[in-house]
C-alpha atoms as a PDB file:
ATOM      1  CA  UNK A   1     -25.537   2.115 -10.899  1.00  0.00           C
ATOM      2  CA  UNK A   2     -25.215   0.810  -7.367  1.00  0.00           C
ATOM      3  CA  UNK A   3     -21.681  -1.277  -7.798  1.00  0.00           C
ATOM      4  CA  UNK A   4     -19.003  -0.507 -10.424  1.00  0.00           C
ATOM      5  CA  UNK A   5     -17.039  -3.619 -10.449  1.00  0.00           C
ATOM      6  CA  UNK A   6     -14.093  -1.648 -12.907  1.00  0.00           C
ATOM      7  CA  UNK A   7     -14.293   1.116  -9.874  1.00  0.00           C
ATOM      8  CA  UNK A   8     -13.813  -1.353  -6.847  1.00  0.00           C
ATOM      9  CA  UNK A   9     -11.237  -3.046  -8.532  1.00  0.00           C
ATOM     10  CA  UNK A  10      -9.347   0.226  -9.166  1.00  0.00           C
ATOM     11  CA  UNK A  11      -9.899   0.935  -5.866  1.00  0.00           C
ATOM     12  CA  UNK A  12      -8.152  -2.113  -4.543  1.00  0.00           C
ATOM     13  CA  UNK A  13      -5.353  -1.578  -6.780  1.00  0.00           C
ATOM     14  CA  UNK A  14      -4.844   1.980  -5.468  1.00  0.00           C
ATOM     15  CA  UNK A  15      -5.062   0.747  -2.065  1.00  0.00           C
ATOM     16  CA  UNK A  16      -2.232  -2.219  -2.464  1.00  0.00           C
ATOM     17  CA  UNK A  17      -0.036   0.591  -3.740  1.00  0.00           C
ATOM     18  CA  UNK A  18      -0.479   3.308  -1.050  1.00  0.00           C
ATOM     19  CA  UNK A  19       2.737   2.437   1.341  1.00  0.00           C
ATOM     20  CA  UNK A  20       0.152   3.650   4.515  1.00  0.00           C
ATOM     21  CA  UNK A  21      -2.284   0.988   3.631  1.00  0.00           C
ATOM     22  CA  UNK A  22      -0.250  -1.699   3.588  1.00  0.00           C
ATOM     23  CA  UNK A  23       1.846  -0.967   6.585  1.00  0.00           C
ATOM     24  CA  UNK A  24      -0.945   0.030   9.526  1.00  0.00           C
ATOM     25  CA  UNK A  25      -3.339  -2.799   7.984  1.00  0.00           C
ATOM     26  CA  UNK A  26      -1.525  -5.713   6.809  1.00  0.00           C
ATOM     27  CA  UNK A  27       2.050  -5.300   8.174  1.00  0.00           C
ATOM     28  CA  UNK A  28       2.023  -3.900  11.624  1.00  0.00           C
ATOM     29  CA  UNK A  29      -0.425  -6.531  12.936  1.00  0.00           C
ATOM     30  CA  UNK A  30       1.459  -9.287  12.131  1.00  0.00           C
ATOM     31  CA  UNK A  31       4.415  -7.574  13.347  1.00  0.00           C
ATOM     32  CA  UNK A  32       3.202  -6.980  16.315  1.00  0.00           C
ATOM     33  CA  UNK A  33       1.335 -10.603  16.403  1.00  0.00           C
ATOM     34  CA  UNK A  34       5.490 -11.741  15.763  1.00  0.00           C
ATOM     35  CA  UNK A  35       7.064 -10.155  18.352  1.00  0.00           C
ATOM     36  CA  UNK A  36       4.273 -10.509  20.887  1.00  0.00           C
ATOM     37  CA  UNK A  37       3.248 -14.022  20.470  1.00  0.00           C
ATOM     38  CA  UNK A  38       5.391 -15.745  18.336  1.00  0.00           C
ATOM     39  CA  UNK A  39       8.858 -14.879  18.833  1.00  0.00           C
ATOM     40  CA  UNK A  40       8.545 -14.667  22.719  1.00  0.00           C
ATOM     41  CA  UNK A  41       8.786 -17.720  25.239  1.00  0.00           C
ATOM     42  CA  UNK A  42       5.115 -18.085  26.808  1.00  0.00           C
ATOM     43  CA  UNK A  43       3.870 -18.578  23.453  1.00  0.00           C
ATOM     44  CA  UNK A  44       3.376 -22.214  24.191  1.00  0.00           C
ATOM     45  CA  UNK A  45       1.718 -21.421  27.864  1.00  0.00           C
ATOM     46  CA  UNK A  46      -1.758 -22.394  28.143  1.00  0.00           C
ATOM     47  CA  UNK A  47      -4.361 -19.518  27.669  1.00  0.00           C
ATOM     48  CA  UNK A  48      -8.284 -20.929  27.946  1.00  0.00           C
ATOM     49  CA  UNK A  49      -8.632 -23.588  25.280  1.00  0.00           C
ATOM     50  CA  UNK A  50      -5.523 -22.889  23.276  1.00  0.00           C
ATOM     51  CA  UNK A  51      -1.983 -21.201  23.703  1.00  0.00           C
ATOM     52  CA  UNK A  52      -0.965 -17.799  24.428  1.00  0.00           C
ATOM     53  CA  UNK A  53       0.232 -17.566  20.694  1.00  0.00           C
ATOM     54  CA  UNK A  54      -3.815 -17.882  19.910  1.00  0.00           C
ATOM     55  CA  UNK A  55      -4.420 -15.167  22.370  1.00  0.00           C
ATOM     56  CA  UNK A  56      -1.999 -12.670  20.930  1.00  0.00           C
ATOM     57  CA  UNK A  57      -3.152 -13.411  17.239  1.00  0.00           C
ATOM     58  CA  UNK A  58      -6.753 -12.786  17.859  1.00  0.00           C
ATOM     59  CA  UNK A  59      -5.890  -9.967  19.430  1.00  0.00           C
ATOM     60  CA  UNK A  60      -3.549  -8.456  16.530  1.00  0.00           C
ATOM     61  CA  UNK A  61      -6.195  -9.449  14.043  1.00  0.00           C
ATOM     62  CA  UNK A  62      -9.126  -7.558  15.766  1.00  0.00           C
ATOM     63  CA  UNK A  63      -6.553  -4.376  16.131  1.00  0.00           C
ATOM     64  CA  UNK A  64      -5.751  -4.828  12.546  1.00  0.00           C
ATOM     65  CA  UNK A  65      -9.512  -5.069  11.334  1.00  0.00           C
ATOM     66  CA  UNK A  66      -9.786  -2.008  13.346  1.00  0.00           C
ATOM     67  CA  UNK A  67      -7.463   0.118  11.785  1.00  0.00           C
ATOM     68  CA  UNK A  68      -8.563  -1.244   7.872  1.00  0.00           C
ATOM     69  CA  UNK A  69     -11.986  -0.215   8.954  1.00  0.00           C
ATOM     70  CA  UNK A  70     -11.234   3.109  10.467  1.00  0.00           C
ATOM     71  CA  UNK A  71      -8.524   4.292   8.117  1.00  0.00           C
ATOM     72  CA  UNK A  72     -10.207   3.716   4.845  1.00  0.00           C
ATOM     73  CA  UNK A  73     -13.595   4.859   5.652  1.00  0.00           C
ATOM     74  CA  UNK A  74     -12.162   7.733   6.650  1.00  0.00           C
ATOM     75  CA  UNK A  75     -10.412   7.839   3.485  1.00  0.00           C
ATOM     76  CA  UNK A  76     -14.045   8.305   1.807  1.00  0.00           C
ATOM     77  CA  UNK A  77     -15.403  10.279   3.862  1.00  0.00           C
ATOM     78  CA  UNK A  78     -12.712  13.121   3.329  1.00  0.00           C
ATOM     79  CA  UNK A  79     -12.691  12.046  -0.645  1.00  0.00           C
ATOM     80  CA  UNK A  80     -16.079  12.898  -0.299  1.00  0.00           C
ATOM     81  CA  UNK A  81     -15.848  16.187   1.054  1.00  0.00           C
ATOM     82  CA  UNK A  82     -12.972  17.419  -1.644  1.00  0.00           C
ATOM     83  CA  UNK A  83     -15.527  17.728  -4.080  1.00  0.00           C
ATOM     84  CA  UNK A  84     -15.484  13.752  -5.242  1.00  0.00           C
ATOM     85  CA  UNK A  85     -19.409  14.079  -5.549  1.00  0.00           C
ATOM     86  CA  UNK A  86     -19.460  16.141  -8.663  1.00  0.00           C
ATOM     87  CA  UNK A  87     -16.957  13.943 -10.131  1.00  0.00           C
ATOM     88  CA  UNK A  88     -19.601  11.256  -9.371  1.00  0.00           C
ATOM     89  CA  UNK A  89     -22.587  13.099 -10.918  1.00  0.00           C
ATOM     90  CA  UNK A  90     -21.071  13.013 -14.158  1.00  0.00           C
ATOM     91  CA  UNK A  91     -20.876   9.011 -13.771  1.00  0.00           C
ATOM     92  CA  UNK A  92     -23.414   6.532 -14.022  1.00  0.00           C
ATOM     93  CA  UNK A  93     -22.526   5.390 -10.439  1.00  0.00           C
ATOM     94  CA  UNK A  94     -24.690   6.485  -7.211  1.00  0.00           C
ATOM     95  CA  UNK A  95     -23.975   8.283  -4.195  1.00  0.00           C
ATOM     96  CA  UNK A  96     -24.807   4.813  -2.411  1.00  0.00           C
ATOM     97  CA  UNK A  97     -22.436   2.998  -5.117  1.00  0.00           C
ATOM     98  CA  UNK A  98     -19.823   4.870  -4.515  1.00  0.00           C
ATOM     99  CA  UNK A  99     -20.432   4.362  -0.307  1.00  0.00           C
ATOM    100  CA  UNK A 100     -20.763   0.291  -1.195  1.00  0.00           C
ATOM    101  CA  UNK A 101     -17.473   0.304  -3.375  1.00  0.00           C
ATOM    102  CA  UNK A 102     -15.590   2.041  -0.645  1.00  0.00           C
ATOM    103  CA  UNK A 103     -17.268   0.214   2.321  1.00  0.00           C
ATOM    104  CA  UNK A 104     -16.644  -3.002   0.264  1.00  0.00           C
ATOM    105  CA  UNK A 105     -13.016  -2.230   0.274  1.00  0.00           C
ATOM    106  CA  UNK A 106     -12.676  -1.529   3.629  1.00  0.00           C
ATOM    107  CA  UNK A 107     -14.168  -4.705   4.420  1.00  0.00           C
ATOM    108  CA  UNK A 108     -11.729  -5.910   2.125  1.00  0.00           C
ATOM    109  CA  UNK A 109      -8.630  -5.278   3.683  1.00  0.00           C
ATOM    110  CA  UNK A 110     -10.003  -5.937   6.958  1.00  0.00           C
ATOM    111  CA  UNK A 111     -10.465  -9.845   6.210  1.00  0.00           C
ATOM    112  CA  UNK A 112      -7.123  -9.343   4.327  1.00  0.00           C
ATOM    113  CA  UNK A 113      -5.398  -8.219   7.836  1.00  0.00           C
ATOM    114  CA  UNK A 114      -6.980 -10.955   9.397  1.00  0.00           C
ATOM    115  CA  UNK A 115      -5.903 -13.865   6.745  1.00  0.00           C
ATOM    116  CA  UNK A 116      -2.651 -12.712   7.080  1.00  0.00           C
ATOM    117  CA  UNK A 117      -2.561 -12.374  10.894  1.00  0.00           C
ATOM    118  CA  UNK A 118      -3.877 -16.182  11.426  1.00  0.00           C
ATOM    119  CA  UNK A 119      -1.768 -17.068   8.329  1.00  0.00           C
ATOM    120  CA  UNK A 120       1.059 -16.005  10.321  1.00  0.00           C
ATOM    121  CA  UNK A 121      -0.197 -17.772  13.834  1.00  0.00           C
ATOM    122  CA  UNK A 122      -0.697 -21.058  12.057  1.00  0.00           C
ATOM    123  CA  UNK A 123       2.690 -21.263  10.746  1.00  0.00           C
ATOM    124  CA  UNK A 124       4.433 -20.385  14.178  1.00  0.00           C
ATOM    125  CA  UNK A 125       2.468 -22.189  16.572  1.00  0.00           C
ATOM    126  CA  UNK A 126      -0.978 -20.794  17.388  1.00  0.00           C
ATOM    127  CA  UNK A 127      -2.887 -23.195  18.807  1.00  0.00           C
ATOM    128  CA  UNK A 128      -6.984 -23.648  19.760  1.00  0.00           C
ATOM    129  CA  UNK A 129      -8.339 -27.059  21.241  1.00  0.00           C
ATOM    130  CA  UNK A 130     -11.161 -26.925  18.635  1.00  0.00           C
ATOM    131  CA  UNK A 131     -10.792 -25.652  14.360  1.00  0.00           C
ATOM    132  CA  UNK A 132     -14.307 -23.737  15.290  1.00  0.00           C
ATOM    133  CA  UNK A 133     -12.365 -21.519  17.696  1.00  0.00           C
ATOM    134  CA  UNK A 134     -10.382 -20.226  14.772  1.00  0.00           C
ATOM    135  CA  UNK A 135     -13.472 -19.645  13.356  1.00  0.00           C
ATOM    136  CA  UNK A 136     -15.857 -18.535  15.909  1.00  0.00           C
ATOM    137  CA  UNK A 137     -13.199 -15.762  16.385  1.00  0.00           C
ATOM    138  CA  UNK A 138     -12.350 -14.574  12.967  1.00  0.00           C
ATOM    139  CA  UNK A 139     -16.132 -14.546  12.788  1.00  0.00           C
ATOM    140  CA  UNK A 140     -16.841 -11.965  15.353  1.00  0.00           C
ATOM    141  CA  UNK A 141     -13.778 -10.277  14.658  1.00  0.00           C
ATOM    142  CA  UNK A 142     -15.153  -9.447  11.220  1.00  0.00           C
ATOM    143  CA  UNK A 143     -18.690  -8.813  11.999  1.00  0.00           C
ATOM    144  CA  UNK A 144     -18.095  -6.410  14.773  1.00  0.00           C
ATOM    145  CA  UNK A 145     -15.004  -5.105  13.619  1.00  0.00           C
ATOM    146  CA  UNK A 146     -17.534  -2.805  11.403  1.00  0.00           C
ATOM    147  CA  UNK A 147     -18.353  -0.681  13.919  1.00  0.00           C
ATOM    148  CA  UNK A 148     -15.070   1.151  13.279  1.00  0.00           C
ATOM    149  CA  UNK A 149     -15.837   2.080  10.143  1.00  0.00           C
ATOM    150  CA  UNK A 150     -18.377   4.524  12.047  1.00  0.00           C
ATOM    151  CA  UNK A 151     -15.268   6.059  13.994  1.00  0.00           C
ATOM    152  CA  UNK A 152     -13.390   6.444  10.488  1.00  0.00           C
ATOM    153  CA  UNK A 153     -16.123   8.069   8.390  1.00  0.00           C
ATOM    154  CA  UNK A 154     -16.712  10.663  11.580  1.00  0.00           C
ATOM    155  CA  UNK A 155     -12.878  11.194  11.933  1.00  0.00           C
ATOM    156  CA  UNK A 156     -13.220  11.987   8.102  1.00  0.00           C
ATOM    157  CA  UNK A 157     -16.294  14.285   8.230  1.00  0.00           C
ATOM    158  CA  UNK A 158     -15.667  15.927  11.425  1.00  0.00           C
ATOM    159  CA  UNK A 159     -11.675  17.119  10.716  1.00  0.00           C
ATOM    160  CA  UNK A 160     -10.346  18.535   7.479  1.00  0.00           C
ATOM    161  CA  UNK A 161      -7.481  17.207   5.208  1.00  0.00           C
ATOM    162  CA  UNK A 162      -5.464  14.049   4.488  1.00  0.00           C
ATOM    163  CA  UNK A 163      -4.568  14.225   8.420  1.00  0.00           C
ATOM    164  CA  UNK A 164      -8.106  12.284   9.177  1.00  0.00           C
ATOM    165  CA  UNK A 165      -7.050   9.186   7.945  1.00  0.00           C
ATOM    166  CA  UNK A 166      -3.657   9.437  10.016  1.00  0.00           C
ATOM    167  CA  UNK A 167      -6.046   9.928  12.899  1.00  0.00           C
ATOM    168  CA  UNK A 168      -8.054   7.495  12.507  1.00  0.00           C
ATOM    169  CA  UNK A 169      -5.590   4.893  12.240  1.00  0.00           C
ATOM    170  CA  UNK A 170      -3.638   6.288  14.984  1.00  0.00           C
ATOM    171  CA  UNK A 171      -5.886   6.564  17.326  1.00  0.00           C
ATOM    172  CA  UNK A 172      -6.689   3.045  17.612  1.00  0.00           C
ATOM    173  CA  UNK A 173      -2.943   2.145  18.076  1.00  0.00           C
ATOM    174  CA  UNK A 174      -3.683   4.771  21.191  1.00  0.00           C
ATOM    175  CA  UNK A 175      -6.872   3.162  21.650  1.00  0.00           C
ATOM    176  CA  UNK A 176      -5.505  -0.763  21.545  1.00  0.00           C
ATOM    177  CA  UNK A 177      -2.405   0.342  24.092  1.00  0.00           C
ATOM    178  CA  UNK A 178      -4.868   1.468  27.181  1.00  0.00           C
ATOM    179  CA  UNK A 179      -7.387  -1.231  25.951  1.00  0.00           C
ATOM    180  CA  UNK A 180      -5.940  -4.392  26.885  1.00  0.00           C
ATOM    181  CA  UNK A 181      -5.024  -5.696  23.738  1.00  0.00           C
ATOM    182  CA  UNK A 182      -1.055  -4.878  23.327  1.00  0.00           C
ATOM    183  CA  UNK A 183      -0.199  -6.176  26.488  1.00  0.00           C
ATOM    184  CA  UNK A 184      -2.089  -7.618  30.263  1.00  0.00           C
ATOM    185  CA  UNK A 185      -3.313  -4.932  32.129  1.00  0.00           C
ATOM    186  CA  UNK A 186      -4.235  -5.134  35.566  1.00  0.00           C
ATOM    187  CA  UNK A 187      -5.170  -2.816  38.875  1.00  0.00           C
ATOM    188  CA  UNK A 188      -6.431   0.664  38.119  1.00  0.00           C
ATOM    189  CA  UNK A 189      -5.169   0.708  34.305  1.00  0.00           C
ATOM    190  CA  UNK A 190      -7.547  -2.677  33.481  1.00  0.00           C
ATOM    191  CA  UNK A 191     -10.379  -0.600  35.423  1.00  0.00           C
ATOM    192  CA  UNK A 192      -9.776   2.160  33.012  1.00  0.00           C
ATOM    193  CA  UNK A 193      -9.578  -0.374  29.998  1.00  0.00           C
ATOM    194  CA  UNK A 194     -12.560  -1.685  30.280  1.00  0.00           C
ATOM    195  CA  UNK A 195     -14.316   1.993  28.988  1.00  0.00           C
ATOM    196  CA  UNK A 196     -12.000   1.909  26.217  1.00  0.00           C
ATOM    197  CA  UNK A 197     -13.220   1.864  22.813  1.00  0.00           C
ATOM    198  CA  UNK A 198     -11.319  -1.516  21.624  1.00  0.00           C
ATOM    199  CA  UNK A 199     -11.959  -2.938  25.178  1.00  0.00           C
ATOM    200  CA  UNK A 200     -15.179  -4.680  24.243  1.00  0.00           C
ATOM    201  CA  UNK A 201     -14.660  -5.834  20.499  1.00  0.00           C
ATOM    202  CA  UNK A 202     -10.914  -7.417  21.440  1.00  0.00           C
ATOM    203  CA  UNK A 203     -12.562  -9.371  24.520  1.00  0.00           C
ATOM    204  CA  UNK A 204     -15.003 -10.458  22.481  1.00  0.00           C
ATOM    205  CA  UNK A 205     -12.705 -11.532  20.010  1.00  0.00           C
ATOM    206  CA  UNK A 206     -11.053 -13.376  22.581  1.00  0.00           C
ATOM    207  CA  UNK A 207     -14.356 -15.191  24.006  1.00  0.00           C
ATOM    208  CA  UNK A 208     -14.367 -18.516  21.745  1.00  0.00           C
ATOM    209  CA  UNK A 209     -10.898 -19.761  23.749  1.00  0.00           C
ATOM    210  CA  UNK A 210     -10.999 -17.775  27.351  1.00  0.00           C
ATOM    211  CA  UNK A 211     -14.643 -17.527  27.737  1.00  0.00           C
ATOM    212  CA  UNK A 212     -13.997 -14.031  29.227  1.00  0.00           C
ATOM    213  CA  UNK A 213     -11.166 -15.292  31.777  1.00  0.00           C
ATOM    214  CA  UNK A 214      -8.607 -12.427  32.217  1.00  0.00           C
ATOM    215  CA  UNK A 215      -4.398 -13.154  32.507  1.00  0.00           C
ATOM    216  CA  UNK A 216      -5.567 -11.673  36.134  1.00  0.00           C
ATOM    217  CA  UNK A 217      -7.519 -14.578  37.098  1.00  0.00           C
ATOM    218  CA  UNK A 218     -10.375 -11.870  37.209  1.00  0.00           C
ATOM    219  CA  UNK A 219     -13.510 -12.897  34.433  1.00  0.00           C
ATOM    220  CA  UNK A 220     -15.218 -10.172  32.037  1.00  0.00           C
ATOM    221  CA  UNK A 221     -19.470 -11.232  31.943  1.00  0.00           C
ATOM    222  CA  UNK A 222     -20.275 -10.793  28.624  1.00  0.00           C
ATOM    223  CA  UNK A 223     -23.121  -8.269  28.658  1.00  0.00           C
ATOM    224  CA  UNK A 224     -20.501  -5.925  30.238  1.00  0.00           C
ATOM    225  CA  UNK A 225     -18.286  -6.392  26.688  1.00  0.00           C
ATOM    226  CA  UNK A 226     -21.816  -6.077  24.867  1.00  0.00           C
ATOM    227  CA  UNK A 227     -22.633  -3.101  26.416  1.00  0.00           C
ATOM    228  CA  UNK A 228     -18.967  -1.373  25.882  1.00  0.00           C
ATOM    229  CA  UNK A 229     -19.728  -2.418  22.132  1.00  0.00           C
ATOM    230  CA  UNK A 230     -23.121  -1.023  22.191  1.00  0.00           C
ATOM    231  CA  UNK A 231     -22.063   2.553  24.172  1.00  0.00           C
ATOM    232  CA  UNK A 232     -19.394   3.287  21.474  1.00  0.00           C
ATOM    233  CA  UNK A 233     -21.467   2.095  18.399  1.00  0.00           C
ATOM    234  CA  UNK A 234     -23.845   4.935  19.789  1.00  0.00           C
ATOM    235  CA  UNK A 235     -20.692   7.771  20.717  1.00  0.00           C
ATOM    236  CA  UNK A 236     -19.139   6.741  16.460  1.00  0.00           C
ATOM    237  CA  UNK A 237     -22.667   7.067  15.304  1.00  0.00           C
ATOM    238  CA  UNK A 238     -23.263  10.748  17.526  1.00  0.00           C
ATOM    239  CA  UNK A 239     -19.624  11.790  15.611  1.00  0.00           C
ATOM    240  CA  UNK A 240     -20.529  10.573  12.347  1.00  0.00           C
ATOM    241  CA  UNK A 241     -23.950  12.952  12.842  1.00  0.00           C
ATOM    242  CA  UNK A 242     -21.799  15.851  14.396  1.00  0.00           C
ATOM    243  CA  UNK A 243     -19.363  15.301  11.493  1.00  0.00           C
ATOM    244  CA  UNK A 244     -21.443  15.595   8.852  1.00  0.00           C
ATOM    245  CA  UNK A 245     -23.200  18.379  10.363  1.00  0.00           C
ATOM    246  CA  UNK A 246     -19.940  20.330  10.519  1.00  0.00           C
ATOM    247  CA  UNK A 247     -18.821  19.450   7.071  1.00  0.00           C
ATOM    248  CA  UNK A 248     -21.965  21.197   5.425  1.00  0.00           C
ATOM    249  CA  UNK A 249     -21.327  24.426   7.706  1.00  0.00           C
ATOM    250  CA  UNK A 250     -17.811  24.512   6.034  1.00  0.00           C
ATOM    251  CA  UNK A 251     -19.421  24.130   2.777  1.00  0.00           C
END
């Protein structure tokens, strides 16, 4: 069996009641997306084609697609090393079914973070000069906002106990502060940012209303954010290898 709808649904359930889940993937972002852009007075400024309101909630919807991904794969990933796979054998469902159902609900709660997160800018003022912007963005949030499901599952294989997940998750709050994506960075610090691991994805993000324009005046190309994506895809996939490698030395 390759999907066990009775499974994923569990598995959603489980997640909506885990106190962790809901507040690092659903509730901080939009927290943070209502005291950065809504509640504070340059909301209405003009950022690109849109507001600065726009800005922010891209922004908090990419970090919060980040952490969904990260935490819950590595969730898995250290499920899988407390013996869940024997518990598996004696079910009809796969090794690859069980990876699907869990990857599935990461995804999940990912779109779920960002739903709520443009929910949220829609009602207070977020603003775009085009509807495709809203799109375009949630779009690439989504689609590359997989890649940190890569960082999760190697958090989860490469360190031991329920402190992986917490890792994982934190780590991109640490990851999103020196990134650029809390708040403008500029001089040395944005030189820094730009070899952070959120640097790339959250410009991205960001591309459908500033085109890569900076609050600096200064303008990211966009083969530079590419390749930031494409170095770190390469450093999660090199953990995820080293991870697993480690795990079945332990074993």
């Amino acid at each position: 069996m390759l999907l066990s709808p009775t499974m994923l649904r569990i598995e959603a359930i489980r997640q909506l009641r885990n106190p962790y889940t809901l507040a690092f993937t659903l509730a901080m972002p939009v927290a943070m997306y209502l005291l950065f852009g809504a509640s504070m007075g340059y909301g209405k400024l003009s950022v690109g084609h849109g507001n600065a309101s726009f800005y922010v909630m891209v922004s908090m919807a990419a970090y919060g697609t980040a952490v969904a991904m990260s935490s819950l794969t590595s969730l898995a990933a250290t499920e899988a090393k407390q013996g869940w796979g024997r518990q598996l054998a004696m079910s009809p469902l796969t090794a690859t079914g069980y990876a699907q159902t869990k990857l599935l609900t990461a995804v999940a709660y990912a779109a779920l973070s960002l739903v709520a997160v443009f929910v949220a800018g829609m009602l207070t003022g977020a603003e775009a000069d085009a509807v495709w912007r809203w799109f375009a963005a949630a779009g690439i949030i989504l689609g590359l906002g997989l890649i940190y499901g890569l960082w999760g599952l190697g958090v989860g294989l490469f360190f031991s106990g329920d402190s992986a997940t917490a890792l994982a998750s934190i780590s991109m709050t640490f990851f999103a502060f020196f990134g650029n994506v809390f708040m403008p960075l500029e001089g040395v610090m944005l030189d820094i940012a730009r070899f952070t691991p959120l640097y790339g994805f959250v410009a991205l993000s960001r591309w459908p209303l500033t085109e890569g324009r900076l609050t600096t005046g200064q303008t990211d190309e966009v083969w530079m954010l590419v390749l930031n994506v494409v170095v770190w895809v390469v450093l999660f996939a090199a953990l995820v290898v080293a991870g697993a490698r480690r795990s079945r030395a332990r074993q």
